[in-house]
N, C-alpha and C. Protein backbone atom coordinates (compact mmCIF):
# COMPACT_ATOMS: atom_id res chain seq x y z
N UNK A 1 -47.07 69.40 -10.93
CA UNK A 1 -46.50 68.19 -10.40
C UNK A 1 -45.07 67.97 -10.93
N UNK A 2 -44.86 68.13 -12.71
CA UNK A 2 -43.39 68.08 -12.82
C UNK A 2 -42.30 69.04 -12.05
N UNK A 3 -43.15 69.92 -12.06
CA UNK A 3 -41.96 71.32 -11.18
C UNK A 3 -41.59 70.35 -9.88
N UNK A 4 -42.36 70.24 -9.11
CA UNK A 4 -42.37 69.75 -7.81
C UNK A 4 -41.32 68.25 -7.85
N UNK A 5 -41.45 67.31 -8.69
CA UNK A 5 -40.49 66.20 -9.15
C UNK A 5 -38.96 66.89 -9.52
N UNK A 6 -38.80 67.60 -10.15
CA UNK A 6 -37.69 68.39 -10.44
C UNK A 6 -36.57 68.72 -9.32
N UNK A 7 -37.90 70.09 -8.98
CA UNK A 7 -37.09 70.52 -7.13
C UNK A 7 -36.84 69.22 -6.60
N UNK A 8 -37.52 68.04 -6.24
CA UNK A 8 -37.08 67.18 -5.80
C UNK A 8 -35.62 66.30 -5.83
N UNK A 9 -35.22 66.23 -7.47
CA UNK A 9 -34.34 65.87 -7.67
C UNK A 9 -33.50 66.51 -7.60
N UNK A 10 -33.59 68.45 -7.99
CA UNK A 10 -32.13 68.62 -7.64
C UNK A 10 -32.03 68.96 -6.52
N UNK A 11 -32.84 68.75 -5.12
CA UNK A 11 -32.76 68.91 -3.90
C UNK A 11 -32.05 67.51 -3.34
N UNK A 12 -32.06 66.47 -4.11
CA UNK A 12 -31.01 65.28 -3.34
C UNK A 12 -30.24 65.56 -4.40
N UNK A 13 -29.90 65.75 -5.64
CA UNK A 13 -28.45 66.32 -6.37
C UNK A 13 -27.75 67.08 -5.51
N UNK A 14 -28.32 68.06 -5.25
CA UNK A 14 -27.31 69.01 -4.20
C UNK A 14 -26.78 68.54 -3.44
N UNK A 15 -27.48 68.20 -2.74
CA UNK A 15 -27.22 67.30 -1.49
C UNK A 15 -26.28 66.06 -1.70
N UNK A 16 -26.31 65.14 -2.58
CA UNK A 16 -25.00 64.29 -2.79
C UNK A 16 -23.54 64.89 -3.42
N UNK A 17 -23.97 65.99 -4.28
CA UNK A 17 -23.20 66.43 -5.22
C UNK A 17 -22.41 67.60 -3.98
N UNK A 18 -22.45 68.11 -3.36
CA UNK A 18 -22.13 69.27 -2.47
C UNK A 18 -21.17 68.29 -1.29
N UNK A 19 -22.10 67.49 -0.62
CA UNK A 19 -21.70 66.05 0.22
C UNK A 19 -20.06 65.56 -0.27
N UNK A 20 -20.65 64.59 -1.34
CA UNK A 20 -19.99 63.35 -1.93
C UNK A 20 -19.23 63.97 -2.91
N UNK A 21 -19.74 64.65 -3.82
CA UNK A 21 -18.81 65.04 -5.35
C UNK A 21 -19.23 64.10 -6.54
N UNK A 22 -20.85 63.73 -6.33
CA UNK A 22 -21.48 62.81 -6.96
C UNK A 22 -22.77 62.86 -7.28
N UNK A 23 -23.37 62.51 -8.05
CA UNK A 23 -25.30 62.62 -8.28
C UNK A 23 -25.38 61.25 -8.09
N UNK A 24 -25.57 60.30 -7.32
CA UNK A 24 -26.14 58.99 -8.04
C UNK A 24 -27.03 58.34 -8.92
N UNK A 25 -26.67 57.48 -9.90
CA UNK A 25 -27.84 57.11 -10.61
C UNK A 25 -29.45 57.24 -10.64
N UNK A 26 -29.21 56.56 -9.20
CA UNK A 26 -30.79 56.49 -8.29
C UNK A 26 -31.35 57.59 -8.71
N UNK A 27 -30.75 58.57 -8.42
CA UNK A 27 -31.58 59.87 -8.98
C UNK A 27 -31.84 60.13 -9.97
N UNK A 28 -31.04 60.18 -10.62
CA UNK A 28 -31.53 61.00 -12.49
C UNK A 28 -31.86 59.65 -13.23
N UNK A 29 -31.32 58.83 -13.49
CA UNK A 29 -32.63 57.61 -13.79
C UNK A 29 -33.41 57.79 -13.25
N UNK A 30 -33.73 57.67 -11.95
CA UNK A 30 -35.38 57.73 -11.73
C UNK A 30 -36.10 59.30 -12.57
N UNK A 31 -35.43 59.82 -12.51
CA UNK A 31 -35.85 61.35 -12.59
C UNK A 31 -36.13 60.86 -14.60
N UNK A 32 -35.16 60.37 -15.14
CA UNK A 32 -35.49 60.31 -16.76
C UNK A 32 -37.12 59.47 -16.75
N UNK A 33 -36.78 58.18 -15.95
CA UNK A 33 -37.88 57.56 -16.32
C UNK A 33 -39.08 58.03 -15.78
N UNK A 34 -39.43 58.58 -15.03
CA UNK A 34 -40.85 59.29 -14.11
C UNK A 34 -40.48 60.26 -15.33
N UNK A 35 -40.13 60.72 -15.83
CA UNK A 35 -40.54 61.96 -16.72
C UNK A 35 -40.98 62.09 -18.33
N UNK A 36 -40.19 60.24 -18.54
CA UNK A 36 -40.44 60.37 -19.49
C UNK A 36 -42.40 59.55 -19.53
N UNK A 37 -42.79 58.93 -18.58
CA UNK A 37 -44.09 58.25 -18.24
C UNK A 37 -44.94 59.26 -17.48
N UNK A 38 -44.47 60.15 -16.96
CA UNK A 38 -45.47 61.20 -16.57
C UNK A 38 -45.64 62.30 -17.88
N UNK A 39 -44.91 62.47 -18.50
CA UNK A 39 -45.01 63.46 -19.58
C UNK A 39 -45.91 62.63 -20.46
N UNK A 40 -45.39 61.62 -20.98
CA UNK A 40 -46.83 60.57 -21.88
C UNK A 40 -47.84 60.73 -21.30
N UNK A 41 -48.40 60.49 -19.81
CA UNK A 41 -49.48 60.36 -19.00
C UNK A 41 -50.28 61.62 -19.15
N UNK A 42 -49.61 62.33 -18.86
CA UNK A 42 -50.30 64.10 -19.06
C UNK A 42 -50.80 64.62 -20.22
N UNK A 43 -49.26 64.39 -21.02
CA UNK A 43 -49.44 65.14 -22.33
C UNK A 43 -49.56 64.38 -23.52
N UNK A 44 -49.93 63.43 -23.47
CA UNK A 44 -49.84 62.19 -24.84
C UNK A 44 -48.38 62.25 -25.54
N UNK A 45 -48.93 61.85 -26.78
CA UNK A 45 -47.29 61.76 -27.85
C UNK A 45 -46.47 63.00 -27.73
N UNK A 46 -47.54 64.44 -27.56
CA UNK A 46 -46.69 65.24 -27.78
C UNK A 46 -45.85 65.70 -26.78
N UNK A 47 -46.36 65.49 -25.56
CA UNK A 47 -45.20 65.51 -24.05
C UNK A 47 -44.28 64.11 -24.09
N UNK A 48 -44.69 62.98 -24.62
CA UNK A 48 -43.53 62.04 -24.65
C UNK A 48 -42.34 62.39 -25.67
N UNK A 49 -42.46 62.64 -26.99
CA UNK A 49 -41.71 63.57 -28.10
C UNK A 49 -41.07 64.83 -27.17
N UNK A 50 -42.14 65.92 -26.57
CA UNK A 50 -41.13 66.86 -25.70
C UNK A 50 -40.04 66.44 -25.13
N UNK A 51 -40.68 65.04 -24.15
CA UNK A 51 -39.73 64.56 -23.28
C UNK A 51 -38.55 63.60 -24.00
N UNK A 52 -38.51 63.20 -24.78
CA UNK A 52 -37.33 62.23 -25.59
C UNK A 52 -36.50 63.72 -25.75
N UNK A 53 -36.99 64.57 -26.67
CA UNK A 53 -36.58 65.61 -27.20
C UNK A 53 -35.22 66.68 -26.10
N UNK A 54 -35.76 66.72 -24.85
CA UNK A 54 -35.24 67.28 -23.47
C UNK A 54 -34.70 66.56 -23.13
N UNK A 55 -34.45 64.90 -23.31
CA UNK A 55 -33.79 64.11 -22.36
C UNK A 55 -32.76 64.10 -23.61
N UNK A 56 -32.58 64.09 -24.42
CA UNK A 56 -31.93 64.26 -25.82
C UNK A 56 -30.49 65.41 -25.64
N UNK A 57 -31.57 66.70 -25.61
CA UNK A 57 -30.30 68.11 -25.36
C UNK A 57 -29.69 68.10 -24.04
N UNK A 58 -30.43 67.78 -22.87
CA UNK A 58 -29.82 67.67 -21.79
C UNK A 58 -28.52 66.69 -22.07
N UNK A 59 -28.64 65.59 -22.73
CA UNK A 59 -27.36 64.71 -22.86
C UNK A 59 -26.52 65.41 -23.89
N UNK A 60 -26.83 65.55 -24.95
CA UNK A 60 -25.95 66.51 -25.94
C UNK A 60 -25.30 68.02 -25.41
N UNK A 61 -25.86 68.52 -24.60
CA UNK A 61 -25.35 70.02 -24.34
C UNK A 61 -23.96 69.79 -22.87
N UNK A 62 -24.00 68.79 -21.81
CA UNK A 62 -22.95 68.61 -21.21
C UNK A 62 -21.84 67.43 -21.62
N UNK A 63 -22.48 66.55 -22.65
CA UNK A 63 -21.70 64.98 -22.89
C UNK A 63 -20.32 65.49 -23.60
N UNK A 64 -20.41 66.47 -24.37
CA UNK A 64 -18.87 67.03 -24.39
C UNK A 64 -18.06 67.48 -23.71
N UNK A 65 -18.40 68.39 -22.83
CA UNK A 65 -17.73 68.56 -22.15
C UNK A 65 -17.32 67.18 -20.61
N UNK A 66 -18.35 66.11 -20.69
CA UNK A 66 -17.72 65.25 -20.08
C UNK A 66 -17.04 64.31 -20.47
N UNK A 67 -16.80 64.38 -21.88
CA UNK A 67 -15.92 63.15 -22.68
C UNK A 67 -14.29 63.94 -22.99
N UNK A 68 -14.81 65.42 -22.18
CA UNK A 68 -12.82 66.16 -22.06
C UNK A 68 -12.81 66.23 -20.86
N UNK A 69 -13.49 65.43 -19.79
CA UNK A 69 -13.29 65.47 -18.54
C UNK A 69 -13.49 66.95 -17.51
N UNK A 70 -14.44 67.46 -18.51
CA UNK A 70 -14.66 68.43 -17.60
C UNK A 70 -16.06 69.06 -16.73
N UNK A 71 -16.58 67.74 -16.58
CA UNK A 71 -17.87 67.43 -15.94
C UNK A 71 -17.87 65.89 -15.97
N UNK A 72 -18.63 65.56 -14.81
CA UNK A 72 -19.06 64.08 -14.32
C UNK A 72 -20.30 64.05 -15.30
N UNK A 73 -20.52 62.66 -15.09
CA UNK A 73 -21.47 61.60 -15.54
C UNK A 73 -22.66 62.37 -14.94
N UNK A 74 -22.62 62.60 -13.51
CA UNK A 74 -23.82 62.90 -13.18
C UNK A 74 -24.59 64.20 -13.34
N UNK A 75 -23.34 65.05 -14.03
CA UNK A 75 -24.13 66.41 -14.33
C UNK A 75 -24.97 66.09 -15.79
N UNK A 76 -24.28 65.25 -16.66
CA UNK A 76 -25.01 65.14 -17.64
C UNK A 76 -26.35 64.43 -17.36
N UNK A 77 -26.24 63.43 -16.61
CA UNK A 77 -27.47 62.50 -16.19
C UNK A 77 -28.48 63.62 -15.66
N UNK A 78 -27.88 64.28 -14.84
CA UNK A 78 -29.13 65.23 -14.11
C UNK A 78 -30.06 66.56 -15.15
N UNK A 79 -28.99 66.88 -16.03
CA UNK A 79 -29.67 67.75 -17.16
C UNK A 79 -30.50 66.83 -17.96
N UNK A 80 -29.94 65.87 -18.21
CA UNK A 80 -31.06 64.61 -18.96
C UNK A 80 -31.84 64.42 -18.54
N UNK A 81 -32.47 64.66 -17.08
CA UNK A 81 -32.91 64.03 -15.83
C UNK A 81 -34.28 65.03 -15.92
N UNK A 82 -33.54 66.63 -16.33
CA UNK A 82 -34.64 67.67 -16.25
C UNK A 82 -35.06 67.73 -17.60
N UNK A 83 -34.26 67.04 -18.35
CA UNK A 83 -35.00 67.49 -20.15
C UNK A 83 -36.27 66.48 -19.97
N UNK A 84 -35.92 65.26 -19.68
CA UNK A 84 -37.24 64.47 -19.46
C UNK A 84 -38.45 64.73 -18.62
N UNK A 85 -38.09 65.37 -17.46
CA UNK A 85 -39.52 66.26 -16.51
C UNK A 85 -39.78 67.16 -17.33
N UNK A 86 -39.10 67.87 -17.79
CA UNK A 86 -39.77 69.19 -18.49
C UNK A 86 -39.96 69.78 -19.86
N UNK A 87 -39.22 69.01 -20.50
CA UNK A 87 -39.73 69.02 -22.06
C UNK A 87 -38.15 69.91 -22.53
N UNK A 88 -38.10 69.71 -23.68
CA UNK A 88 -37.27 70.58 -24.45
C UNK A 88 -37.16 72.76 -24.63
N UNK A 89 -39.01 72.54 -24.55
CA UNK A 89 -38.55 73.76 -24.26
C UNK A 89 -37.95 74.83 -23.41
N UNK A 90 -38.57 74.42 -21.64
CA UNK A 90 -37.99 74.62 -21.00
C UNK A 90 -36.30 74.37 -20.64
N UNK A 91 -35.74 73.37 -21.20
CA UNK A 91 -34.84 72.80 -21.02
C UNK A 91 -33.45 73.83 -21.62
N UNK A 92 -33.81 74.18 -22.85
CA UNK A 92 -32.45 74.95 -23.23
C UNK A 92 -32.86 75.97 -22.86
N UNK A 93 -33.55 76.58 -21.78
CA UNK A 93 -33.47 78.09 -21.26
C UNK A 93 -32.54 77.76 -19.87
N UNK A 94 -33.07 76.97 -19.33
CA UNK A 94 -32.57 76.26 -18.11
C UNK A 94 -31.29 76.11 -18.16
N UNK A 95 -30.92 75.48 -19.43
CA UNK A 95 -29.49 74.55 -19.55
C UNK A 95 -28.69 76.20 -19.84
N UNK A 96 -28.95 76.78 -20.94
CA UNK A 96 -28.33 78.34 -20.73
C UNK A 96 -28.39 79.25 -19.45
N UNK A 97 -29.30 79.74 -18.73
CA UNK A 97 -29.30 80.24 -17.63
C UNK A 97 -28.10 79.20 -16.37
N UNK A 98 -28.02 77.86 -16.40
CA UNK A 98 -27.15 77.28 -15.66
C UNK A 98 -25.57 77.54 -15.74
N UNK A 99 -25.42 77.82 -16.93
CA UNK A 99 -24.32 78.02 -18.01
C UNK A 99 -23.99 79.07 -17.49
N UNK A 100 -24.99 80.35 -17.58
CA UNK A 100 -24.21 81.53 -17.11
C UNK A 100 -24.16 81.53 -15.59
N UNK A 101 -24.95 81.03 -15.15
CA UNK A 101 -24.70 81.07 -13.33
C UNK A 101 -23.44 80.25 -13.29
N UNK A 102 -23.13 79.29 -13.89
CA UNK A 102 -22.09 78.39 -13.52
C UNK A 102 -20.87 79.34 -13.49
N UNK A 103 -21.02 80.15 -14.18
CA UNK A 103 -19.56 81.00 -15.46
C UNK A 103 -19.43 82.05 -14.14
N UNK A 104 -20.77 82.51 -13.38
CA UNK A 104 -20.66 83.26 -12.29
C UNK A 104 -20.18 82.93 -11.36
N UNK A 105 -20.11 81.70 -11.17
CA UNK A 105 -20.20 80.69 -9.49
C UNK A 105 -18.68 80.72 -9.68
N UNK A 106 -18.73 80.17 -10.68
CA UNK A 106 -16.65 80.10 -11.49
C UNK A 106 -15.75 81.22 -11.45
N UNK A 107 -16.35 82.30 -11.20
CA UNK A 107 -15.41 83.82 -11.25
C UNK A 107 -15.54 83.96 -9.54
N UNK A 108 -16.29 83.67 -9.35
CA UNK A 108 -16.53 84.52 -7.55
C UNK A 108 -15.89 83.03 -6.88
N UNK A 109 -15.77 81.87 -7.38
CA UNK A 109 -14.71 80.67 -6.49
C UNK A 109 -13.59 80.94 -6.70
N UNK A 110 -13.10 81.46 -8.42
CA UNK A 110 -11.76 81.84 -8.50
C UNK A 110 -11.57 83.31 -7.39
N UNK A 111 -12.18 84.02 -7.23
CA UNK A 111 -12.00 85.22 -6.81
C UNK A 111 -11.60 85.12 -5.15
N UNK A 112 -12.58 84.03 -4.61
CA UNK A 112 -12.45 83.66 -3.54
C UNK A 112 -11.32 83.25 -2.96
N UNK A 113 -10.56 82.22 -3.90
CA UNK A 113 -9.73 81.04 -3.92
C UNK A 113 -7.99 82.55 -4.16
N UNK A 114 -8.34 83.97 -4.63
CA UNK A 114 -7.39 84.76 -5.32
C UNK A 114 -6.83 84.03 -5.89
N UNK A 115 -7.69 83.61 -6.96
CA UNK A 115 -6.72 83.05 -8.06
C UNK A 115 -7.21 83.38 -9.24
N UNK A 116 -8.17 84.28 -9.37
CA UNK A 116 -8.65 85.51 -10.44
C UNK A 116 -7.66 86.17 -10.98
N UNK A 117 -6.70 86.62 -10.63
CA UNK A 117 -5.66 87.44 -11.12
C UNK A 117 -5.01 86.54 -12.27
N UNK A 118 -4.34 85.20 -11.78
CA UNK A 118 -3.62 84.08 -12.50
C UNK A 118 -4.60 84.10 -13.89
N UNK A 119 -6.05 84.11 -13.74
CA UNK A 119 -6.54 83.67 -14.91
C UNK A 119 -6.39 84.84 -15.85
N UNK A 120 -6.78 85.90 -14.90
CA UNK A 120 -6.53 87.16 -15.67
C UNK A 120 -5.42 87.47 -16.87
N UNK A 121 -4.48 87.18 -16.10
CA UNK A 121 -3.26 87.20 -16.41
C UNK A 121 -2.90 86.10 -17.72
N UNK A 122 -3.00 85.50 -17.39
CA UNK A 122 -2.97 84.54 -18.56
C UNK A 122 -3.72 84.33 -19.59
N UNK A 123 -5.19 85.06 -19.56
CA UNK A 123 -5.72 85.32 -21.02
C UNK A 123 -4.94 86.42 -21.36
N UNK A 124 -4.44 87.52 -20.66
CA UNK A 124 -3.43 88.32 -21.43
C UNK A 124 -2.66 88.35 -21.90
N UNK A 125 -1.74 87.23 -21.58
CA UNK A 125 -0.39 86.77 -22.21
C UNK A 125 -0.62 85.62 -22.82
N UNK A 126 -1.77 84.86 -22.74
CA UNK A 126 -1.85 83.76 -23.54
C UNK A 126 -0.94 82.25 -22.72
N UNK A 127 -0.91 82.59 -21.94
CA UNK A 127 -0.70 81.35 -20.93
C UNK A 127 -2.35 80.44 -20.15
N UNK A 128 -1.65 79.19 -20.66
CA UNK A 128 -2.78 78.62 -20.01
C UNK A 128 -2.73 78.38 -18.82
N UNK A 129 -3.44 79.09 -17.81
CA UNK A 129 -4.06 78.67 -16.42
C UNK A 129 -4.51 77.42 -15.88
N UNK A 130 -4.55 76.43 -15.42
CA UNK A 130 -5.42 75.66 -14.47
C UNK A 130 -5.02 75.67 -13.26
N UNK A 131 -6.47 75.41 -12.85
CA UNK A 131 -6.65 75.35 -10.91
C UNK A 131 -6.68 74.10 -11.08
N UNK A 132 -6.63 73.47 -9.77
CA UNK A 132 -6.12 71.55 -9.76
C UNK A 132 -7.85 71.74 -8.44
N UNK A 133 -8.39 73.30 -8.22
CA UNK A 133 -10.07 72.61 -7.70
C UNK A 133 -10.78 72.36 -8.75
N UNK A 134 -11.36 71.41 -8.20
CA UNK A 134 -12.84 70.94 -9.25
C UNK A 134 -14.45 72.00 -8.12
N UNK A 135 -15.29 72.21 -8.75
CA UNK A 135 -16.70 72.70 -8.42
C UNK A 135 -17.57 71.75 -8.65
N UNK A 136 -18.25 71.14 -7.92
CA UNK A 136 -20.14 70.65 -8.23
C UNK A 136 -20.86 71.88 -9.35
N UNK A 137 -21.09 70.97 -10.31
CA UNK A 137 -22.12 71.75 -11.50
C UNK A 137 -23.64 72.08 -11.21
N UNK A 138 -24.06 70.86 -10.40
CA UNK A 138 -25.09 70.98 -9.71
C UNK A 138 -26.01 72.01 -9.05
N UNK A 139 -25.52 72.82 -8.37
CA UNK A 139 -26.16 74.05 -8.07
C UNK A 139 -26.17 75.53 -9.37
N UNK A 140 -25.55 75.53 -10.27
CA UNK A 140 -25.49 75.87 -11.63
C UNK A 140 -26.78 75.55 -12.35
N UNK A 141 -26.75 74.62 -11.79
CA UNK A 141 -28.19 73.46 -12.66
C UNK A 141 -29.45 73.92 -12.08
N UNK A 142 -29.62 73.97 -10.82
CA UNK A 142 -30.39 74.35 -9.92
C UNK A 142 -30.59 75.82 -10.24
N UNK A 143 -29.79 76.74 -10.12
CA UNK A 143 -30.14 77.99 -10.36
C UNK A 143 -30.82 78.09 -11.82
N UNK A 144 -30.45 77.85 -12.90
CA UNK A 144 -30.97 77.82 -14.35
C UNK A 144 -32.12 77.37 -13.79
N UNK A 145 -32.80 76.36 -13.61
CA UNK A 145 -34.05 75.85 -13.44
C UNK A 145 -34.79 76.81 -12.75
N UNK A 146 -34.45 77.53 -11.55
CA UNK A 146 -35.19 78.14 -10.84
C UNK A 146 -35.19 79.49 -11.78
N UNK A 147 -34.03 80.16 -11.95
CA UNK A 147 -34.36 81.05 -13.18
C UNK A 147 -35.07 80.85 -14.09
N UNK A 148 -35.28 79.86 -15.07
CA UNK A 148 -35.72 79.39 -15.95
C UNK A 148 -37.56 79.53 -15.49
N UNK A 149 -37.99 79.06 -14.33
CA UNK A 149 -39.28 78.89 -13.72
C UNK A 149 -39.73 80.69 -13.61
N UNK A 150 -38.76 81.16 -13.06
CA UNK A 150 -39.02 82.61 -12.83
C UNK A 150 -39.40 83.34 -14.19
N UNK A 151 -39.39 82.88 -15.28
CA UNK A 151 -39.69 83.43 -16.63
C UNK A 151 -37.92 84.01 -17.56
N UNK A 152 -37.08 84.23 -16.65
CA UNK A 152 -36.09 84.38 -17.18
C UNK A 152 -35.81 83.67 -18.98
N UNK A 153 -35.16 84.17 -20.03
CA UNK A 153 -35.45 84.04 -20.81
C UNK A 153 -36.94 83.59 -21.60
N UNK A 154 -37.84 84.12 -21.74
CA UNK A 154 -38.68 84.02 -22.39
C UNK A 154 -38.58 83.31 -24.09
């Protein structure tokens, strides 16, 4: 049932975040609180503790990088969103597997965009690069999870 709540949420994440350039609240609040009362419901103290625990790293592992502006509110909300459905453990396999899909999604948009070379180039000489596109993190997120389900990191 949590898997199925999950897909759910990041199936309207995508969908706003791809859309709009946004997660709304609606979602990952609902998604913290159903997870953190279905995880008690199921699993007693020790799925509510999982779930504090996951809703915990999910906020700690993107909140830096959104306090240098380099992720929205709602990517952090939505990793918070899955630490609370799914517990901590699952969560930092997920949150790593997203990480590297993201790092993938990020080379093949630059590549797309030919603007792979510029970056290239500038870790070689030590010039700093920026692109003025932003990417949805969201499907990053989505892939880790589904990796993550597939047994990927054990």
């Amino acid at each position: 049932m949590l898997r199925i709540i999950t897909y759910a949420l990041l199936a309207g994440s995508l969908y706003y975040d791809l859309r709009e350039r946004r997660i709304p609240n609606f979602l990952t609040l609902t998604g913290i609180v159903v997870g953190l009362v279905l995880q008690a419901v199921l699993n007693g103290r020790e799925g509510l503790l999982a779930s504090f625990l996951g809703l915990g790293l999910g906020l700690l592992v993107l909140f830096p990088l959104f306090a240098v502006s380099k992720f929205g509110a709602g990517d952090v909300k939505l990793l918070a969103a899955i630490g609370a459905l799914r517990g901590l453990q699952f969560l930092w396999r997920a949150a790593l597997l997203g990480a590297v899909s993201g790092g993938v999604m990020a080379v093949l948009a630059l590549a797309y965009h030919r603007e792979l070379s510029h970056v290239t180039l500038g870790i070689i000489t030590g010039v700093l690069y920026r692109t003025q596109r932003t990417y949805p993190y969201s499907p990053a997120i989505a892939l880790g999870v589904l990796l993550a389900d597939l047994g990927w990191l054990l």
